[in-house]
N, C-alpha and C. Protein backbone atom coordinates (compact mmCIF):
# COMPACT_ATOMS: atom_id res chain seq x y z
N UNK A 1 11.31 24.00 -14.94
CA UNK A 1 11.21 23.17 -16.12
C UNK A 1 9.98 22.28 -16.00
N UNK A 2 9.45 22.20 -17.03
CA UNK A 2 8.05 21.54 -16.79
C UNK A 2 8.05 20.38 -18.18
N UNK A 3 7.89 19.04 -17.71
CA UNK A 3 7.60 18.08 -18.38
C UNK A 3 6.62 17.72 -19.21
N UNK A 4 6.50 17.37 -20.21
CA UNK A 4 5.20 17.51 -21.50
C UNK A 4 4.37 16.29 -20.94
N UNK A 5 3.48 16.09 -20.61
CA UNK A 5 2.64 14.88 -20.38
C UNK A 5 2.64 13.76 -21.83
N UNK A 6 2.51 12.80 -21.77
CA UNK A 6 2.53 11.75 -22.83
C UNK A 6 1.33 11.52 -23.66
N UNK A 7 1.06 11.23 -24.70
CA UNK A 7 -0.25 11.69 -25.60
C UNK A 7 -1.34 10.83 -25.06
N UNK A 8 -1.07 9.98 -24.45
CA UNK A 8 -2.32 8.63 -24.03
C UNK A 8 -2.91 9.47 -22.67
N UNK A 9 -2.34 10.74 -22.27
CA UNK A 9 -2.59 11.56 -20.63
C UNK A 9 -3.72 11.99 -20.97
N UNK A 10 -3.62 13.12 -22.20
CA UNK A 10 -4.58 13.97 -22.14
C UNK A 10 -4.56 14.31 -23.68
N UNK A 11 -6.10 14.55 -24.05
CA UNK A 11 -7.11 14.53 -23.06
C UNK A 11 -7.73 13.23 -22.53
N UNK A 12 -6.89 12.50 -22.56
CA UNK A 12 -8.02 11.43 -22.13
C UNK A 12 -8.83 10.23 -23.03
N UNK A 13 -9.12 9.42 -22.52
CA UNK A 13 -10.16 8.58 -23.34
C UNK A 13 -11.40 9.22 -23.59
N UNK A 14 -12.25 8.89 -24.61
CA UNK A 14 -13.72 9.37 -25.02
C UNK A 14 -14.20 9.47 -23.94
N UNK A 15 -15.50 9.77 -23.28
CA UNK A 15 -16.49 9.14 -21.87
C UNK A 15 -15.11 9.50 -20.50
N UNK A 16 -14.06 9.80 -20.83
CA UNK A 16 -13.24 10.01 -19.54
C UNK A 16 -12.84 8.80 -19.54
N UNK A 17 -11.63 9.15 -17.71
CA UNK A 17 -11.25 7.32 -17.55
C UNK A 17 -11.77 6.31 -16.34
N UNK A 18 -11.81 5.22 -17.13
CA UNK A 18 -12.97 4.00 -15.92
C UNK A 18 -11.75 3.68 -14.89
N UNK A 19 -12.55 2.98 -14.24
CA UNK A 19 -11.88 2.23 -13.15
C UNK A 19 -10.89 0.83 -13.71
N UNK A 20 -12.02 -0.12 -14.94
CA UNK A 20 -10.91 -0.99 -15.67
C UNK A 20 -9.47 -0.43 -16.29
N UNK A 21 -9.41 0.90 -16.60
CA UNK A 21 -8.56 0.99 -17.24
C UNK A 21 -7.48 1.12 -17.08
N UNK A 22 -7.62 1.13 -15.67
CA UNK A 22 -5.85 1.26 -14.61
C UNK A 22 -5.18 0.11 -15.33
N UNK A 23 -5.66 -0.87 -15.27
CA UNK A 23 -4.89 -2.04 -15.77
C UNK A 23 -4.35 -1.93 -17.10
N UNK A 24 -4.84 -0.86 -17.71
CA UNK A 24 -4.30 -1.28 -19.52
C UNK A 24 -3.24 0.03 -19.99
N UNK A 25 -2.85 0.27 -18.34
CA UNK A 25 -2.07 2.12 -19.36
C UNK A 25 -0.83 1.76 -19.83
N UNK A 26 -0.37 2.01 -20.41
CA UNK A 26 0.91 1.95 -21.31
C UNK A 26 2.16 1.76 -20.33
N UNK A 27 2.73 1.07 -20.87
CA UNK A 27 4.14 0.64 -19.71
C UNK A 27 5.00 1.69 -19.42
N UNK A 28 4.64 3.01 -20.05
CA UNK A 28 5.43 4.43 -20.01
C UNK A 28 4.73 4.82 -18.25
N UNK A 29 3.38 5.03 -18.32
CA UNK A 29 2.84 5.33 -17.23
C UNK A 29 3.44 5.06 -15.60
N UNK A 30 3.30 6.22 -15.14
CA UNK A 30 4.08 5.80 -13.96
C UNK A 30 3.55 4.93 -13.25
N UNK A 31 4.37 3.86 -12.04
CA UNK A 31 4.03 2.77 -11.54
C UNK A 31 2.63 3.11 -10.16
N UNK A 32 2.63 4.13 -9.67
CA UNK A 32 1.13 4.37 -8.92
C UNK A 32 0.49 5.59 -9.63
N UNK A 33 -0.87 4.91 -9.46
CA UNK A 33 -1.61 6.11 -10.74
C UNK A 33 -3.38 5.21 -9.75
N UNK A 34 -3.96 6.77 -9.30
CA UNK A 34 -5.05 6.11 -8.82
C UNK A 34 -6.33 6.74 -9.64
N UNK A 35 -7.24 6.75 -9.28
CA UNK A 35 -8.21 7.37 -9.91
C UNK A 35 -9.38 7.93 -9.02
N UNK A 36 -9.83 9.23 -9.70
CA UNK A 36 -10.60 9.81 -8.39
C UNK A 36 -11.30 10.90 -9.14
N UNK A 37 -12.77 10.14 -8.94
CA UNK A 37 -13.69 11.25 -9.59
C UNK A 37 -13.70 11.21 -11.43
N UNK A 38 -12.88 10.04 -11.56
CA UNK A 38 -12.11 9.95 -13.30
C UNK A 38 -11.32 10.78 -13.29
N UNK A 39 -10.28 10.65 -12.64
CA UNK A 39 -9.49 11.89 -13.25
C UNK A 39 -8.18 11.12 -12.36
N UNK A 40 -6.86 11.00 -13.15
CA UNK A 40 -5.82 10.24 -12.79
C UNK A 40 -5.04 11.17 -12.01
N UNK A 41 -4.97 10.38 -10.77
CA UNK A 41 -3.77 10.86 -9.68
C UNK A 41 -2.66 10.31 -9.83
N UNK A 42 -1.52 10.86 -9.91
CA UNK A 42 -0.33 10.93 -10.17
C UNK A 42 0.77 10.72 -8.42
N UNK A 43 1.15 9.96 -8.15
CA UNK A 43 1.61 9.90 -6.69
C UNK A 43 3.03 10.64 -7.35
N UNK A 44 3.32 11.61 -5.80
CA UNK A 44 4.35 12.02 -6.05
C UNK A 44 5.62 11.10 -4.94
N UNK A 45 6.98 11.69 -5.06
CA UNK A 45 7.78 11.06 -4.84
C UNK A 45 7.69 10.98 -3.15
N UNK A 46 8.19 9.36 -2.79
CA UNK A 46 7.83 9.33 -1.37
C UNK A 46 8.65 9.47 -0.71
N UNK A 47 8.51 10.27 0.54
CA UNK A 47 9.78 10.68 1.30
C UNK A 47 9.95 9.21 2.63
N UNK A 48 11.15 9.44 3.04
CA UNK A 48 11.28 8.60 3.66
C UNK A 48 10.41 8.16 4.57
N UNK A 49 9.75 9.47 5.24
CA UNK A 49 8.88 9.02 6.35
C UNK A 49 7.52 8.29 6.05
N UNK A 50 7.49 8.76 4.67
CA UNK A 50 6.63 7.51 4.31
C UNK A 50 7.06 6.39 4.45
N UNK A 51 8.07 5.87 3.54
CA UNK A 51 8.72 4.70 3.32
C UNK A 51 8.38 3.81 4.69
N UNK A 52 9.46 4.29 5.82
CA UNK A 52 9.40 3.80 6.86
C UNK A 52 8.17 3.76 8.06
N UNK A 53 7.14 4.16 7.20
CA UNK A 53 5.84 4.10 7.75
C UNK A 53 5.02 2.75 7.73
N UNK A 54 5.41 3.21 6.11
CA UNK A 54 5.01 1.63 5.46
C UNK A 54 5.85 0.51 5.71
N UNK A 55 6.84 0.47 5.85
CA UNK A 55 7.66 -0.50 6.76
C UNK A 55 7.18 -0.99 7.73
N UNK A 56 7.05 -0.03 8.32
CA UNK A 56 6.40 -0.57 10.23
C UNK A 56 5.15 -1.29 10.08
N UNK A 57 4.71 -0.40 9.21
CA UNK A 57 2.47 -0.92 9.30
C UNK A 57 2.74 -2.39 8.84
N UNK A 58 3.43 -2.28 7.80
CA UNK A 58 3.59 -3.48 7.09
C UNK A 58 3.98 -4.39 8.10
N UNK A 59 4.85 -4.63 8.45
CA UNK A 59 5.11 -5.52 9.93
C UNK A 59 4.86 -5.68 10.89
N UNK A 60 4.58 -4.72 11.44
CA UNK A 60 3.86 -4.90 12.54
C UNK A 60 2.31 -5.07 12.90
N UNK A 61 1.84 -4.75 11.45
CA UNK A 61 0.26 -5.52 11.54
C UNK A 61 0.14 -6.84 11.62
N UNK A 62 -0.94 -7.67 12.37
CA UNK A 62 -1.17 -8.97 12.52
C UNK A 62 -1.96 -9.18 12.88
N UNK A 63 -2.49 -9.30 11.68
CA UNK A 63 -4.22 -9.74 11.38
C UNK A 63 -4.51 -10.96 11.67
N UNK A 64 -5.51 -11.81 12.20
CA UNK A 64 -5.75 -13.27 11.85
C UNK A 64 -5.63 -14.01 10.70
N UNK A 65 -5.83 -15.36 10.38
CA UNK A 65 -5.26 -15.46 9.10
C UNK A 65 -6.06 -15.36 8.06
N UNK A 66 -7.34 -15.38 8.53
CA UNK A 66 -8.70 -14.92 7.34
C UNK A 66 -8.51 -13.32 6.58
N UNK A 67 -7.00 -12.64 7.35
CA UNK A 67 -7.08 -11.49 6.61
C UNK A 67 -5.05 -11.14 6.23
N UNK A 68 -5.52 -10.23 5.24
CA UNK A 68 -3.78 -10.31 5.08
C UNK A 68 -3.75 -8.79 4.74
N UNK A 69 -3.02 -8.44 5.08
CA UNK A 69 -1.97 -6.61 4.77
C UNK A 69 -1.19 -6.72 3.56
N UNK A 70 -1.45 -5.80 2.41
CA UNK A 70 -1.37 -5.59 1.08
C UNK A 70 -0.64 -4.28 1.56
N UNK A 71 -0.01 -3.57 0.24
CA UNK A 71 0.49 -2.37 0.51
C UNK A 71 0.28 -1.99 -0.85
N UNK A 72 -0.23 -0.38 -1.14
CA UNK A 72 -0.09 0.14 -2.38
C UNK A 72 -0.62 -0.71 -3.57
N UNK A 73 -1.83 -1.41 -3.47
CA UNK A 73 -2.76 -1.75 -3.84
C UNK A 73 -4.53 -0.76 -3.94
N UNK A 74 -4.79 -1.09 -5.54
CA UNK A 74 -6.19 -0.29 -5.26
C UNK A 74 -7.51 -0.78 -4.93
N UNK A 75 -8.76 -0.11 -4.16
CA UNK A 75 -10.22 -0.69 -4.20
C UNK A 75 -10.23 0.10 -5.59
N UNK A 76 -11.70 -0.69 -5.85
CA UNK A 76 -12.14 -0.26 -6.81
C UNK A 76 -13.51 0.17 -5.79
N UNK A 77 -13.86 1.65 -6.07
CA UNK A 77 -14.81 1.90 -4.90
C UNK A 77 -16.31 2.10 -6.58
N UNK A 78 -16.21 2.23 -7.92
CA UNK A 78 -17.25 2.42 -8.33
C UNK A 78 -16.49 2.61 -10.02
N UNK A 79 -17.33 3.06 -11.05
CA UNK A 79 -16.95 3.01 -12.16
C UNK A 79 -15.72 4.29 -12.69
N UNK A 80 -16.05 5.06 -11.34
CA UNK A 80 -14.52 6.26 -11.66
C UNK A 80 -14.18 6.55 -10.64
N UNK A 81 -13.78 5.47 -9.60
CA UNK A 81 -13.18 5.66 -8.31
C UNK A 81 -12.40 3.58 -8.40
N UNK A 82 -11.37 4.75 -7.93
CA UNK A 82 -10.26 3.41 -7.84
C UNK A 82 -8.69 3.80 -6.85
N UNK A 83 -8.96 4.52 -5.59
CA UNK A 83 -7.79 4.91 -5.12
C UNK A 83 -6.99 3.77 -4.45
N UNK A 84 -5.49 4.39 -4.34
CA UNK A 84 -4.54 3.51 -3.60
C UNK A 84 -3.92 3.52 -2.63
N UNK A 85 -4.88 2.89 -1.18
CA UNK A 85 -4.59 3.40 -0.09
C UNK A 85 -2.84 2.38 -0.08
N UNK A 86 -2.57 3.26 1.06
CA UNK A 86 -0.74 3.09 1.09
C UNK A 86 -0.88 1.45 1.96
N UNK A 87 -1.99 1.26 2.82
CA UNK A 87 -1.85 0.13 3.25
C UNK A 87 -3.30 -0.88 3.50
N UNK A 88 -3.60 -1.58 2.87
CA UNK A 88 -4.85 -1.87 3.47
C UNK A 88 -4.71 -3.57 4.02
N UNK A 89 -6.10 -3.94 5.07
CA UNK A 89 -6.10 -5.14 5.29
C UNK A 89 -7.64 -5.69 4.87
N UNK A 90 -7.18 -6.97 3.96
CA UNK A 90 -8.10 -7.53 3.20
C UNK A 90 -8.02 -8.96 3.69
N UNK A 91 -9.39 -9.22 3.25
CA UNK A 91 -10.08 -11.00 3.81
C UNK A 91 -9.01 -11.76 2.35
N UNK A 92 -8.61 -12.66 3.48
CA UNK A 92 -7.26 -13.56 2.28
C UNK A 92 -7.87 -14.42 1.46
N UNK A 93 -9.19 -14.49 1.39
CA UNK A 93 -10.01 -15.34 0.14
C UNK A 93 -9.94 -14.16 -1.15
N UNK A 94 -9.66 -12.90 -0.75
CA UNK A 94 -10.17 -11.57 -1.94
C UNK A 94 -8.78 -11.97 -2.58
N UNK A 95 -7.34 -12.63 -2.21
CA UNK A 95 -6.37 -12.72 -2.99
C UNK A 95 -6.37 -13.83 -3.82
N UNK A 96 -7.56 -14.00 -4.90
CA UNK A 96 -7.88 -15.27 -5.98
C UNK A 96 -6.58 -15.32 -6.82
N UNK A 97 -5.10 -14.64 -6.89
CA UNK A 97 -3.92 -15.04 -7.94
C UNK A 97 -3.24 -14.14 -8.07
N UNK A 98 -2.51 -14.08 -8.63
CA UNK A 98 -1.22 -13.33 -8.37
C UNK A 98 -1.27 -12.09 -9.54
N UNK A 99 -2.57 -12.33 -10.36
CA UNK A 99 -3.07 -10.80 -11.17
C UNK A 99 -3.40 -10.49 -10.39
N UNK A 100 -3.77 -10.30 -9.65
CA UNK A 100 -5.11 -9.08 -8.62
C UNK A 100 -4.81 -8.18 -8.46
N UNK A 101 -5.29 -6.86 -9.09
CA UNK A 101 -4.63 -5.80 -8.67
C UNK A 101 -5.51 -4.70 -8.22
N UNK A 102 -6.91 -5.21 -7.71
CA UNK A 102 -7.39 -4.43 -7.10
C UNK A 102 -8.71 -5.10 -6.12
N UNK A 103 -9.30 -3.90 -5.51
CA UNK A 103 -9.93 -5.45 -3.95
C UNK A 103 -11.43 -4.70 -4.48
N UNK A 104 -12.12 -5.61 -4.06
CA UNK A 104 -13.76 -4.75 -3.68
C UNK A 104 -14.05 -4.27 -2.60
N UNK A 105 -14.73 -3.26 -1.86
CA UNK A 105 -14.47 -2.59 -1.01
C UNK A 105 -15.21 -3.42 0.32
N UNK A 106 -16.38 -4.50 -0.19
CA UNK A 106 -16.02 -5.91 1.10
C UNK A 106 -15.70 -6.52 1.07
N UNK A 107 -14.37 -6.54 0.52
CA UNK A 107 -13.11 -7.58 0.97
C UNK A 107 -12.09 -6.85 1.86
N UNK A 108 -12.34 -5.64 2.11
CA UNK A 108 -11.35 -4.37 2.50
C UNK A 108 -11.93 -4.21 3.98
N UNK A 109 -11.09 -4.68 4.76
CA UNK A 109 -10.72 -4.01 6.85
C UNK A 109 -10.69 -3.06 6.95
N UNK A 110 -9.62 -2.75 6.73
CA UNK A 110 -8.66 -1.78 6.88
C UNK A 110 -8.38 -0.43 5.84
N UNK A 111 -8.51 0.68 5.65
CA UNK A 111 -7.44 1.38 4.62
C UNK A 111 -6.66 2.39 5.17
N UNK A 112 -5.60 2.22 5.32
CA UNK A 112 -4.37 3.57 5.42
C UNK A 112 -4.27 3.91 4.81
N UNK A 113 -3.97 5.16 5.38
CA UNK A 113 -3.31 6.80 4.48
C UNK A 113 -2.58 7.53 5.09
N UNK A 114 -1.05 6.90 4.78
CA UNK A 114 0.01 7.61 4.85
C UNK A 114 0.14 8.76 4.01
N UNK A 115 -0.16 10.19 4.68
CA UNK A 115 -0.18 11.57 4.16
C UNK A 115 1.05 11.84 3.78
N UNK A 116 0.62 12.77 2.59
CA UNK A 116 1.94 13.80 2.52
C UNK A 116 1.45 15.12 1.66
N UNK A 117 2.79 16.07 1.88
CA UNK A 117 1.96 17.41 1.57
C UNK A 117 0.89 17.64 0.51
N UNK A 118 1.34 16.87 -0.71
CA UNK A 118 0.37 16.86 -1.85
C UNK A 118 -0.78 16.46 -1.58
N UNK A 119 -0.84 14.96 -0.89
CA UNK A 119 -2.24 14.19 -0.62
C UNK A 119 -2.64 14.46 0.46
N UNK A 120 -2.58 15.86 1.69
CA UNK A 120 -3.07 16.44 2.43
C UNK A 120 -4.92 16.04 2.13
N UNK A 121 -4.96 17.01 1.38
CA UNK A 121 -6.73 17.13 1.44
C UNK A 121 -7.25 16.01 0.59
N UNK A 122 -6.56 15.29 -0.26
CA UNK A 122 -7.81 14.00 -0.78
C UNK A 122 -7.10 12.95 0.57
N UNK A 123 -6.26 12.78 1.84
CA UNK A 123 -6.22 11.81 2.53
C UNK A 123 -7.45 12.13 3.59
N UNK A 124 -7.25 13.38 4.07
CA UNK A 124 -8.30 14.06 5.20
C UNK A 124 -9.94 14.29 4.45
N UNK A 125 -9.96 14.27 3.46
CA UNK A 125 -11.65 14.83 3.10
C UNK A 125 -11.72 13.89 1.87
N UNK A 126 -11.46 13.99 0.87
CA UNK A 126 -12.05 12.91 -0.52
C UNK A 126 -12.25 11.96 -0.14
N UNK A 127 -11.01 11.13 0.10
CA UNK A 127 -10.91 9.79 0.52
C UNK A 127 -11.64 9.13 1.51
N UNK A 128 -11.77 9.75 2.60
CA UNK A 128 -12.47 9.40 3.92
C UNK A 128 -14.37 9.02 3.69
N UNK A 129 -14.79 10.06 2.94
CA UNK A 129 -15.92 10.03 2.06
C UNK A 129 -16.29 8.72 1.45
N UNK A 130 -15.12 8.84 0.44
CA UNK A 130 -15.43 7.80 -0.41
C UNK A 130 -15.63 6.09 0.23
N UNK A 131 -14.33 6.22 0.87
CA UNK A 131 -14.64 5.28 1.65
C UNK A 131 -15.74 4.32 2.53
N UNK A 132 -16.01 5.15 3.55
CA UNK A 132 -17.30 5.13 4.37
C UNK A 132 -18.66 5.18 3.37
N UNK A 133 -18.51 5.79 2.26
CA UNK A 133 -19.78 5.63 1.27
C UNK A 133 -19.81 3.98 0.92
N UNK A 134 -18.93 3.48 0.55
CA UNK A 134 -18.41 2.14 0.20
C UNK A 134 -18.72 1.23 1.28
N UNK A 135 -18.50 1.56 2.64
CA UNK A 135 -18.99 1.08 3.70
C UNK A 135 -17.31 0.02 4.12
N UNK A 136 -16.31 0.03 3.81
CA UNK A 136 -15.18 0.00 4.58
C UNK A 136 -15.01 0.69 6.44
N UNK A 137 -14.66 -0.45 6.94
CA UNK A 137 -15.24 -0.30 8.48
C UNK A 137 -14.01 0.71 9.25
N UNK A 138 -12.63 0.31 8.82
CA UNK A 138 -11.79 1.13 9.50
C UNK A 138 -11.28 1.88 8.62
N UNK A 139 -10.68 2.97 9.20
CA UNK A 139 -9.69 3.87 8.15
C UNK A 139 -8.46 4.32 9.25
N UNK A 140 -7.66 4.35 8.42
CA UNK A 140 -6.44 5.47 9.71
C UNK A 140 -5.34 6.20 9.07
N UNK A 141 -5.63 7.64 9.23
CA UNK A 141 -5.11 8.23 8.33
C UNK A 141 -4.02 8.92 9.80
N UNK A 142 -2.60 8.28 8.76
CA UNK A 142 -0.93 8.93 9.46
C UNK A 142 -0.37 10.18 8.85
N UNK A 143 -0.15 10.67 10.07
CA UNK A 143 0.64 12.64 9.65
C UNK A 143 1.90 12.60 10.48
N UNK A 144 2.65 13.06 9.29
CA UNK A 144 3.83 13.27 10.44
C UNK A 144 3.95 14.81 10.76
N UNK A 145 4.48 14.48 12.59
CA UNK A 145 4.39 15.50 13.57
C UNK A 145 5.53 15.50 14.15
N UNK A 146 6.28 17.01 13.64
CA UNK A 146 7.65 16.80 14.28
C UNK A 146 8.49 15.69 13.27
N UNK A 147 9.07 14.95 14.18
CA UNK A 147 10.09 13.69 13.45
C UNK A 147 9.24 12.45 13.89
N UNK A 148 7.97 12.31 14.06
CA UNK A 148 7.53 11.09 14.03
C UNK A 148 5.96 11.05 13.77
N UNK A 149 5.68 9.97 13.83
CA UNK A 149 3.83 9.75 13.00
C UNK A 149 2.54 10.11 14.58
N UNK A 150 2.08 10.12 13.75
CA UNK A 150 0.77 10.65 14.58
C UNK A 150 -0.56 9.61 13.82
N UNK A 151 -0.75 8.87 14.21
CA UNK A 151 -2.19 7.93 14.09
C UNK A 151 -3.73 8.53 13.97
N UNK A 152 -4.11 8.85 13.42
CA UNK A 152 -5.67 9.33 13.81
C UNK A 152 -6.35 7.82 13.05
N UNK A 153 -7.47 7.29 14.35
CA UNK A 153 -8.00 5.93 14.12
C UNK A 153 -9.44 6.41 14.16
N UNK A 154 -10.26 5.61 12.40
CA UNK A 154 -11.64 6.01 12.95
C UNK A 154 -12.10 4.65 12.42
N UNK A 155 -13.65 4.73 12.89
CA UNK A 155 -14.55 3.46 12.84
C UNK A 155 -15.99 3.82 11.69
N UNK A 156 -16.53 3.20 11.32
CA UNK A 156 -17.33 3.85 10.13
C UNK A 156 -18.58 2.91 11.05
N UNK A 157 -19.85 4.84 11.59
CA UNK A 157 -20.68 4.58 11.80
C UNK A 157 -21.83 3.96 11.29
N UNK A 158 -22.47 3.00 11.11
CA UNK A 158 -23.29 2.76 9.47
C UNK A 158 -24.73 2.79 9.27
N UNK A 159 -25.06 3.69 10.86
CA UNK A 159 -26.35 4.38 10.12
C UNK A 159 -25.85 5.62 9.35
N UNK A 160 -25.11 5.85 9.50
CA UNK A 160 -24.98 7.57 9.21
C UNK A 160 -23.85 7.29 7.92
N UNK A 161 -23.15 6.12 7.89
CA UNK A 161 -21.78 6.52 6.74
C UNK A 161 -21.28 6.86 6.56
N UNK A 162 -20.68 6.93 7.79
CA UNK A 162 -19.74 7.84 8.44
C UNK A 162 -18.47 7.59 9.21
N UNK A 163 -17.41 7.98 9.04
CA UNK A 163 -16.50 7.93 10.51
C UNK A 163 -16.61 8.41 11.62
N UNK A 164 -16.77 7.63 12.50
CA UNK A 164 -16.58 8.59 13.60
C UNK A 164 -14.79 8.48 14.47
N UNK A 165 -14.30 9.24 15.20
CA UNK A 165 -12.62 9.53 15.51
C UNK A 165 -12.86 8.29 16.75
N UNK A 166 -12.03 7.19 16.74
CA UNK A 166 -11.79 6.23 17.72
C UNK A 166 -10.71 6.74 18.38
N UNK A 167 -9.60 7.56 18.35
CA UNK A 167 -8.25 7.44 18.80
C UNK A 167 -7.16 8.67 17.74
N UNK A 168 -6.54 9.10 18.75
CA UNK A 168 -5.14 10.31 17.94
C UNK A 168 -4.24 9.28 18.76
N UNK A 169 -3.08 8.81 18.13
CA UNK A 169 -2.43 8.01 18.73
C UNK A 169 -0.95 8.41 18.53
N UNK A 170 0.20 8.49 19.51
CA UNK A 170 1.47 9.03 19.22
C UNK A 170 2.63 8.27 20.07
N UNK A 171 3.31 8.10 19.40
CA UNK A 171 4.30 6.58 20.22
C UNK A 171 4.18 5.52 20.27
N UNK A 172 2.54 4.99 20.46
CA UNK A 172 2.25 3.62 20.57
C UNK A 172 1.10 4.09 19.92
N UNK A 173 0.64 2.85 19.13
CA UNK A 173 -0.70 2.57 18.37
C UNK A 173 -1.25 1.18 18.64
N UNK A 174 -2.36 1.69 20.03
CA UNK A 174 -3.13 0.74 20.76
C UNK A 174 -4.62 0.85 20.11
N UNK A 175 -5.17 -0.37 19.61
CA UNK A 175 -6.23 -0.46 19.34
C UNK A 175 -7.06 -1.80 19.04
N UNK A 176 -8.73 -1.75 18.77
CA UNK A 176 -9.24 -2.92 17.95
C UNK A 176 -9.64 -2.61 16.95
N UNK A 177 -9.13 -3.14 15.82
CA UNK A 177 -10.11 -3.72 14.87
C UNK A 177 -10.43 -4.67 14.13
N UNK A 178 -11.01 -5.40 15.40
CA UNK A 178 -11.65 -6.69 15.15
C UNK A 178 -10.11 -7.57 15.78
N UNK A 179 -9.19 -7.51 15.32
CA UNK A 179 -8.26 -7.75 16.53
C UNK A 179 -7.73 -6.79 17.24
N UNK A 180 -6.48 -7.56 18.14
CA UNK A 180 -5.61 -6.32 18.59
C UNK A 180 -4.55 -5.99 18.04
N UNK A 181 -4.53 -4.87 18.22
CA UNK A 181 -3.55 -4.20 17.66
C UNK A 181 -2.74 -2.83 18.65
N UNK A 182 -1.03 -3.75 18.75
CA UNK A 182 -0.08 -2.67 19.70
C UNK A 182 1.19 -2.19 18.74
N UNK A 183 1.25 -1.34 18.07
CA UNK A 183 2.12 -1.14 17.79
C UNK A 183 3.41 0.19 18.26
N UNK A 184 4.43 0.17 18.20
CA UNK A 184 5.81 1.07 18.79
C UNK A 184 5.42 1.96 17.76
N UNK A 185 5.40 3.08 17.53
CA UNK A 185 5.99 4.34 16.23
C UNK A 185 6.90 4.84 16.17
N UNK A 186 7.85 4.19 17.12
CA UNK A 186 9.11 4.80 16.87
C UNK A 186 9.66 4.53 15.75
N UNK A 187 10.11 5.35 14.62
CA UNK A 187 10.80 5.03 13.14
C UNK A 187 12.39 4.80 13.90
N UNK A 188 12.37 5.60 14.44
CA UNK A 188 13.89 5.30 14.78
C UNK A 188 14.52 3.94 14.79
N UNK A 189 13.61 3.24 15.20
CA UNK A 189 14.38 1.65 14.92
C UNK A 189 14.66 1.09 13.68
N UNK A 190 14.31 2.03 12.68
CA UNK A 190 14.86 1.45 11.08
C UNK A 190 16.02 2.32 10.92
N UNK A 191 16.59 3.23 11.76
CA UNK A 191 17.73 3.98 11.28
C UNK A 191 18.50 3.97 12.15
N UNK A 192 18.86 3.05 13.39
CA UNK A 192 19.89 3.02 14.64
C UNK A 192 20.96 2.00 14.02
């Protein structure tokens, strides 16, 4: 069975769709909707191991206080790029009020990407791109392996604009960026 898209979907606005326009879609529109290349991404439904991914990152990150961990928030990386990494860490001056619903990409640490089958290839190749073009310093894109997460940590080289691989991390997620950072991966502690 296949669902009719809603008339404001497609085709689209005149010129395609901007990056402002995330903010103005119709209250029908589903609640994550990113944008990439102009062309609206649709998040599909999150499985638990997401959920409890984002749980952990969410808590167990601890940034200094010049920076704070957002979740499921978008950069705006350009006039038709606006994705929504699952976790990012931003300088706590970029949170000017309680509209804000999207960062500039130097106000942005951090961006996670909690994978899943759909967002396989824009978490591993689009995104990573876009990013590092933007000049965002860390990225860390999570896969789950087996029944638990797998970390891949990179650092954005900036002659080149690039990532280069800091770390594959599994059980524990030991690292810097710019602080420290130890975290457990065991999910199991949200379900004992």
């Amino acid at each position: 069975m296949t669902t009719a898209l809603p008339e404001w979907f497609y085709p689209g606005p005149p010129g395609g769709w901007t990056a402002d326009m995330l903010d103005h879609l119709p209250p029908d529109a589903p609640r994550h909707v990113e944008l990439i290349d102009g062309s609206l991404i649709m998040m599909s439904p999150q499985t638990a191991f997401h959920m409890l991914m984002l749980r952990l990152l969410e808590r167990e990150l601890a940034p200094p206080p010049d920076l704070l961990v957002v979740r499921e928030m978008t950069v705006t990386l350009g006039l038709r790029q606006r994705p929504e990494p699952d976790i990012l860490v931003v300088k706590s001056a970029a949170l000017k009020n309680l509209k804000t619903t999207s960062f500039k990409p130097d106000d942005v640490h951090l961006v996670v990407e909690v994978t899943s089958p759909e967002s396989l290839d824009r978490d591993r190749v689009t995104k990573p791109i876009k990013y590092s073009d933007a000049g965002i310093r860390y990225l860390w894109r999570v896969e789950q392996e087996d029944e638990g997460p797998v970390v891949y940590t990179f650092e954005l080289e900036p002659s080149v604009k690039a990532y280069v691989p800091t770390g594959i991390h599994r059980k524990r997620l030991q690292t810097d960026i710019g602080f420290e950072v130890d975290i457990d991966l065991d999910l199991g502690q949200f379900t004992r």
